[in-house]
N, C-alpha and C. Protein backbone atom coordinates (compact mmCIF):
# COMPACT_ATOMS: atom_id res chain seq x y z
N UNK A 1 -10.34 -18.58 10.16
CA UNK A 1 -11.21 -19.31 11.07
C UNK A 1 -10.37 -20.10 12.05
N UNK A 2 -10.88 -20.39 13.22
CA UNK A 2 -10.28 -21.01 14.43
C UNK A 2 -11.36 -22.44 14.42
N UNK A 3 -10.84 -22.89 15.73
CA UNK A 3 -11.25 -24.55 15.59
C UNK A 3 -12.51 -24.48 16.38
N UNK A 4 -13.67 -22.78 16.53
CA UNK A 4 -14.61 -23.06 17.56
C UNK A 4 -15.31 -22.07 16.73
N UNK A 5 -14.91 -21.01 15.62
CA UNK A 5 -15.57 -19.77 15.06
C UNK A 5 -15.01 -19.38 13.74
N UNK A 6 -15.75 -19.53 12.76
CA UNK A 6 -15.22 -18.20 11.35
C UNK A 6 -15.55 -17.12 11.69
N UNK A 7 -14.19 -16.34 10.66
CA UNK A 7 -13.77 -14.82 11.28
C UNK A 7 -14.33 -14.58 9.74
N UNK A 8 -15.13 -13.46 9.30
CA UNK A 8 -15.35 -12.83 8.54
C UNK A 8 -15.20 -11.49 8.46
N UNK A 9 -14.67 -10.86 7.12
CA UNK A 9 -14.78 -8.73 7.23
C UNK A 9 -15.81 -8.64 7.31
N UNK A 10 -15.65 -7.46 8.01
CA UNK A 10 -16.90 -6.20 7.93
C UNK A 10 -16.65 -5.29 8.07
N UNK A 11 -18.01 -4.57 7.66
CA UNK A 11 -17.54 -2.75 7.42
C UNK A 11 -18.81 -2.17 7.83
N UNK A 12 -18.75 -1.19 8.48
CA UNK A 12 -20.07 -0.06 8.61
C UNK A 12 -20.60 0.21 7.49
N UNK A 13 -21.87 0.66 7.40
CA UNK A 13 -22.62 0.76 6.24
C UNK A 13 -21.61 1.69 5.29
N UNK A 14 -21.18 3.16 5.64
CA UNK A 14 -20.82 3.67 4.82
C UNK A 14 -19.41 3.31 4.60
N UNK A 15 -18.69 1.98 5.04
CA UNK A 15 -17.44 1.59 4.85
C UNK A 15 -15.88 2.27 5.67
N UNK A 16 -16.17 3.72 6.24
CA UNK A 16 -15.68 3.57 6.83
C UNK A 16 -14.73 3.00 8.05
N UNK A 17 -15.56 2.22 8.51
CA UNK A 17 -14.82 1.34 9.70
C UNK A 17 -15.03 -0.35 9.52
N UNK A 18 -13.52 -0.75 9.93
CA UNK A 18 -13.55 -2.25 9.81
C UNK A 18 -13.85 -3.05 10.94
N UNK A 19 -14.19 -4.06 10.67
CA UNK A 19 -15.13 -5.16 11.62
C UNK A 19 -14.59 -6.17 11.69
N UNK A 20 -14.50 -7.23 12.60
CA UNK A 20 -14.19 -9.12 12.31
C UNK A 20 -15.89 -9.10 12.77
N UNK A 21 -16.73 -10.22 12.19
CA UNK A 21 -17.50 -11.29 12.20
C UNK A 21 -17.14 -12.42 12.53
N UNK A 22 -17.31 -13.10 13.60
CA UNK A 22 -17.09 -14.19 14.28
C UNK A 22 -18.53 -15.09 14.54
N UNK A 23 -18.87 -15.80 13.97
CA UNK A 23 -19.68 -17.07 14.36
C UNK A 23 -19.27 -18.50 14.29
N UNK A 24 -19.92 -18.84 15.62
CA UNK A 24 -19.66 -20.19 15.84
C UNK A 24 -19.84 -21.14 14.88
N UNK A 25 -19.09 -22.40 14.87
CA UNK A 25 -18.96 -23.07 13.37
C UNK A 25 -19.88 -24.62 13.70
N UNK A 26 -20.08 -24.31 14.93
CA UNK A 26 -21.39 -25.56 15.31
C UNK A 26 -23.06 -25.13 14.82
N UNK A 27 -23.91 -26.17 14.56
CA UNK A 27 -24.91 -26.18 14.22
C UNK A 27 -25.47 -25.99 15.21
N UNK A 28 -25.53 -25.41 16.61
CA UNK A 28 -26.67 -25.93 17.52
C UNK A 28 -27.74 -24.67 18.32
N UNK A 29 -27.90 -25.23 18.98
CA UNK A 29 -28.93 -24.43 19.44
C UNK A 29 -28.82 -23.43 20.71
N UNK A 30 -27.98 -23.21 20.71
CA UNK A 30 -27.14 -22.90 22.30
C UNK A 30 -25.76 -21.64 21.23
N UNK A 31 -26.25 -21.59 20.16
CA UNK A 31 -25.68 -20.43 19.47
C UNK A 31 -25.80 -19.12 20.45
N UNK A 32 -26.82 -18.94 20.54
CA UNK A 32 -27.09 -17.34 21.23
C UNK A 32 -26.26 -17.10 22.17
N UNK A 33 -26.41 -18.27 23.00
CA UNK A 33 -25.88 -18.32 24.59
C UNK A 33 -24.57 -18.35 24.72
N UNK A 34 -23.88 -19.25 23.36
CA UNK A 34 -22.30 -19.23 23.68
C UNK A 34 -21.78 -18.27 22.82
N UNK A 35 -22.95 -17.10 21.62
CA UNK A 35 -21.61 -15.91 21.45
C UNK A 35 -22.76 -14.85 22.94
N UNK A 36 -23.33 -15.25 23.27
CA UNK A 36 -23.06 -13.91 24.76
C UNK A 36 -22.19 -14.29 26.12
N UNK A 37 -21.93 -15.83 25.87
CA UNK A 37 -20.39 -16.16 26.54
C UNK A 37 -19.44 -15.32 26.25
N UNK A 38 -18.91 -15.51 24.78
CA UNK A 38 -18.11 -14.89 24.26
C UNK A 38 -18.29 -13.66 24.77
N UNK A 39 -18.90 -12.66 24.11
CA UNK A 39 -18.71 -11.39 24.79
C UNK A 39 -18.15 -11.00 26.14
N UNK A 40 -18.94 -11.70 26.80
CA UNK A 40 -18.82 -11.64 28.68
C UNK A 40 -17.52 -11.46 29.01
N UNK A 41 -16.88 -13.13 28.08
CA UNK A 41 -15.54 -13.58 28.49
C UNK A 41 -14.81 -12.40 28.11
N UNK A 42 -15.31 -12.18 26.96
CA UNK A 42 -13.80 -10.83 26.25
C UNK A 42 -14.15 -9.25 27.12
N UNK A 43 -15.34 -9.38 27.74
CA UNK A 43 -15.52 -7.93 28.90
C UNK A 43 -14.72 -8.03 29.94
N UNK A 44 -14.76 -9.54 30.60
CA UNK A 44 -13.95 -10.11 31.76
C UNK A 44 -12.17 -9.92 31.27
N UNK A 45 -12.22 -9.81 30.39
CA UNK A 45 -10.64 -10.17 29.90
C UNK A 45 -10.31 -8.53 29.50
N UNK A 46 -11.09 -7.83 29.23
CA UNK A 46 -10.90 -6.36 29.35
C UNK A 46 -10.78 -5.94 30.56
N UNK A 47 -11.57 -6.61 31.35
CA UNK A 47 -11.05 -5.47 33.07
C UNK A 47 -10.15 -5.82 32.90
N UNK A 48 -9.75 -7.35 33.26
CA UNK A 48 -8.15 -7.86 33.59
C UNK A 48 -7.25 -7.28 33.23
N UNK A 49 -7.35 -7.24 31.74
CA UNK A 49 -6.09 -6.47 31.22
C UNK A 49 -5.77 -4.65 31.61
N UNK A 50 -7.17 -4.35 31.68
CA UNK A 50 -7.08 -2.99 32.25
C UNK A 50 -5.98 -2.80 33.72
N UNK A 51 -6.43 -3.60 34.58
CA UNK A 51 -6.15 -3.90 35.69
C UNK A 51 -4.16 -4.50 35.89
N UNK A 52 -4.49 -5.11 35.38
CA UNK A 52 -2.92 -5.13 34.80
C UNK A 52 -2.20 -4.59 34.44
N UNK A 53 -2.56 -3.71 33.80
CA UNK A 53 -1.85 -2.75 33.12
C UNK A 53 -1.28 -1.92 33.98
N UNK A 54 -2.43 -1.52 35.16
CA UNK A 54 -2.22 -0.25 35.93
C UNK A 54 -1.20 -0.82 36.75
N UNK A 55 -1.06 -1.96 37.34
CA UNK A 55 -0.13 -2.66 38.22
C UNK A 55 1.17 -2.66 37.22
N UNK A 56 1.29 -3.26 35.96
CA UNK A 56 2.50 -3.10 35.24
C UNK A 56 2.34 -2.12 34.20
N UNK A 57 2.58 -1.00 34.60
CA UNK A 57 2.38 0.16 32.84
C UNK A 57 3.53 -0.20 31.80
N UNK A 58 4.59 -1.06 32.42
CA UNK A 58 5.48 -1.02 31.58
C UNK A 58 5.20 -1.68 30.53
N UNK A 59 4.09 -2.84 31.13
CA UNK A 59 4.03 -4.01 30.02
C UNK A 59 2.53 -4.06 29.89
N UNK A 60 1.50 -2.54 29.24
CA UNK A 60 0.13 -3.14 29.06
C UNK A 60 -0.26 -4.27 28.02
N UNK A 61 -1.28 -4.43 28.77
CA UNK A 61 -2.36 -5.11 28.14
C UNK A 61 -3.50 -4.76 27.73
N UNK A 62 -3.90 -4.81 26.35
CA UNK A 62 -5.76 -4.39 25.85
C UNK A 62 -6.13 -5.76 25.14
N UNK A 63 -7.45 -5.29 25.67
CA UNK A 63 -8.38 -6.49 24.84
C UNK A 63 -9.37 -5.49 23.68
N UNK A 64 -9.83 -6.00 22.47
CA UNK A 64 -10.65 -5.18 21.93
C UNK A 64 -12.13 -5.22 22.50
N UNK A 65 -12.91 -4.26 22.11
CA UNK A 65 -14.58 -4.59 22.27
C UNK A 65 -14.99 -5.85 21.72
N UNK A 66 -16.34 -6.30 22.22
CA UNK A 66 -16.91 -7.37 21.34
C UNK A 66 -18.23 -7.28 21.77
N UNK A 67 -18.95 -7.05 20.78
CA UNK A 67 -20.37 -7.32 20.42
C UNK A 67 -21.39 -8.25 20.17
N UNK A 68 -22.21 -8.75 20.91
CA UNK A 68 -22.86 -9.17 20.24
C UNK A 68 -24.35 -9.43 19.49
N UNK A 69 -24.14 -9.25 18.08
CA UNK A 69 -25.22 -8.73 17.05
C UNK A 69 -26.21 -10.42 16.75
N UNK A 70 -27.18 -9.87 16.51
CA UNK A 70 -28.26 -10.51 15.66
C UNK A 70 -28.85 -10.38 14.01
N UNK A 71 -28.29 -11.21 13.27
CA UNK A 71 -28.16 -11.35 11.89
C UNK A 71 -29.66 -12.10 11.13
N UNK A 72 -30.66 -11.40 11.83
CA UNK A 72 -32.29 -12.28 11.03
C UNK A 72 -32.17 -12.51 9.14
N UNK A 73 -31.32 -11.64 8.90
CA UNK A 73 -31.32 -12.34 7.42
C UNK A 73 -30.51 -13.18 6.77
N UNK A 74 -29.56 -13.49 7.17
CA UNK A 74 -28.34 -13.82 6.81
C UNK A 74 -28.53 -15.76 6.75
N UNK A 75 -28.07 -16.35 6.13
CA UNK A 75 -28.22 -17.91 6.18
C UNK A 75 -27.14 -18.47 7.23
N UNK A 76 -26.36 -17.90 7.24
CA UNK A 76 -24.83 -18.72 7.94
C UNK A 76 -25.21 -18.75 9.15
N UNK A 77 -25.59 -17.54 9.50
CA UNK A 77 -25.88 -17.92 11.41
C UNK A 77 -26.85 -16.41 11.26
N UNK A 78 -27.45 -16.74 12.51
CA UNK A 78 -28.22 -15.77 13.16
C UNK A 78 -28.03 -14.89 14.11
N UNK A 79 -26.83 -15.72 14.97
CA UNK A 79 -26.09 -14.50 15.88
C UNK A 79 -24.62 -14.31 15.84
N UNK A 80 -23.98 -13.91 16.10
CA UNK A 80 -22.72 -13.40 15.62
C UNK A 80 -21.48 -12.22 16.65
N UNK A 81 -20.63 -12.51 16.99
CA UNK A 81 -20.12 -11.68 17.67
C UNK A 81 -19.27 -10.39 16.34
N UNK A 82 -18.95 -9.18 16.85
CA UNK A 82 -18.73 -8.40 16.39
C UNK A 82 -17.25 -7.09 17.25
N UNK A 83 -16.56 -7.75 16.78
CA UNK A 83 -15.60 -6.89 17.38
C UNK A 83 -14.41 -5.65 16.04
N UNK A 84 -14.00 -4.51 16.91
CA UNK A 84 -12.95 -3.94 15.48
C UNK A 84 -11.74 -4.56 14.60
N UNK A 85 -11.55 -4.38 13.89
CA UNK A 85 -10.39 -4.68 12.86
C UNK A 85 -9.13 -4.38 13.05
N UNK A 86 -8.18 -5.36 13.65
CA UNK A 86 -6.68 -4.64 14.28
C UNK A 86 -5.84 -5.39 13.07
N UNK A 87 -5.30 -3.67 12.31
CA UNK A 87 -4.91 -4.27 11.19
C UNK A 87 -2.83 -4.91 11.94
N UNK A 88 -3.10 -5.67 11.11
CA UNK A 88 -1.17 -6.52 10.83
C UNK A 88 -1.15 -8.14 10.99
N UNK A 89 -0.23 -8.35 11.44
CA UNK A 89 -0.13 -9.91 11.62
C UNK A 89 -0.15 -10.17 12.73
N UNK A 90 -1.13 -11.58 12.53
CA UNK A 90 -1.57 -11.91 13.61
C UNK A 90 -0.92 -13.57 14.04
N UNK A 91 -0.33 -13.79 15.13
CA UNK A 91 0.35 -15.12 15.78
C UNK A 91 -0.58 -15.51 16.76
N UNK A 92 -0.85 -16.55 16.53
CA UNK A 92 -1.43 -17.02 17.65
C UNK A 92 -0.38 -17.85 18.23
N UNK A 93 -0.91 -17.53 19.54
CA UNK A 93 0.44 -18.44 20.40
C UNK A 93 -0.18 -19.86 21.15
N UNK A 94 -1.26 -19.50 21.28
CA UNK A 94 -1.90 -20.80 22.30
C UNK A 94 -3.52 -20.94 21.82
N UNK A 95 -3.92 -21.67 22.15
CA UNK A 95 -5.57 -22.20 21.88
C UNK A 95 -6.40 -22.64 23.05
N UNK A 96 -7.81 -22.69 22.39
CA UNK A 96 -8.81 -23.35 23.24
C UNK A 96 -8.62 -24.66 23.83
N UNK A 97 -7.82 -25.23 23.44
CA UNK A 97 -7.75 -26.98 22.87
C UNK A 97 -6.71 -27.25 23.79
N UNK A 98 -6.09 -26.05 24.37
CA UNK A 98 -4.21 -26.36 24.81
C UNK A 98 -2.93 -26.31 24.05
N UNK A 99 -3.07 -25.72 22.88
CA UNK A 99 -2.17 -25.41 21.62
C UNK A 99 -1.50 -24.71 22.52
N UNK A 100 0.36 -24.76 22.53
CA UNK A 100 1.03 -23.79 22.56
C UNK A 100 1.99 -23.79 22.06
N UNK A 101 2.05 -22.80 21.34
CA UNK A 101 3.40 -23.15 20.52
C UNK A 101 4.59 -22.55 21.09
N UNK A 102 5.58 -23.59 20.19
CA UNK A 102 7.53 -23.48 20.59
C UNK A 102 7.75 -22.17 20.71
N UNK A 103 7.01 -20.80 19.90
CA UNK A 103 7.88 -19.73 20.50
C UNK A 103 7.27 -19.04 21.10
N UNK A 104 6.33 -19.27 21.57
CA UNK A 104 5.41 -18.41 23.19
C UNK A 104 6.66 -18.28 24.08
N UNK A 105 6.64 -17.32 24.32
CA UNK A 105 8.03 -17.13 25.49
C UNK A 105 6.85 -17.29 26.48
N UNK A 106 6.27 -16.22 27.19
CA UNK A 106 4.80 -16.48 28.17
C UNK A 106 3.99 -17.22 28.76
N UNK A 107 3.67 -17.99 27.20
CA UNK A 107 2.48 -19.01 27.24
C UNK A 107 2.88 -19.97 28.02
């Protein structure tokens, strides 16, 4: 979990394919609206990187898909973003907040 969303697994019904579950970790009411932010932002951040890429092939950039689903049964939340499972380790280098850490060469 991050300081704005828990990341939960998921899997397609028949388990084949892996999932992150991401919902917002606020109580409010403006849930819907800020995971179809989310999405938007991570569509917007897919051209970019597309776009980038083509200008530098040496050094692409991808963003994954992101979805976002509606969970009517579930207690934790009701809406939920939904993107694939990129398996290995994961660094975060920077944050929402202005986090950046000492070894971001980039950031």
């Amino acid at each position: 979990s991050g300081s704005m969303r828990y990341a939960f697994p998921a899997t397609s019904l028949d388990g084949n394919l892996r999932f992150v579950l991401k919902v917002h970790n606020e109580a409010s009411k403006n849930v819907s609206s800020m995971t179809l932010a989310d999405v938007k932002t991570q569509a917007y951040a897919r051209l970019f990187a597309e776009e980038f890429s083509q200008r530098f092939p040496l050094a692409p950039v991808q963003f994954v898909d992101a979805w976002a689903i509606e969970l009517p049964k579930w207690n934790i939340a009701k809406h939920a973003t939904l993107e694939p499972f990129v398996a290995g380790v994961f660094e975060k280098y920077t944050s929402n907040t202005g986090f950046i850490s000492s070894e971001a060469e980039l950031a």
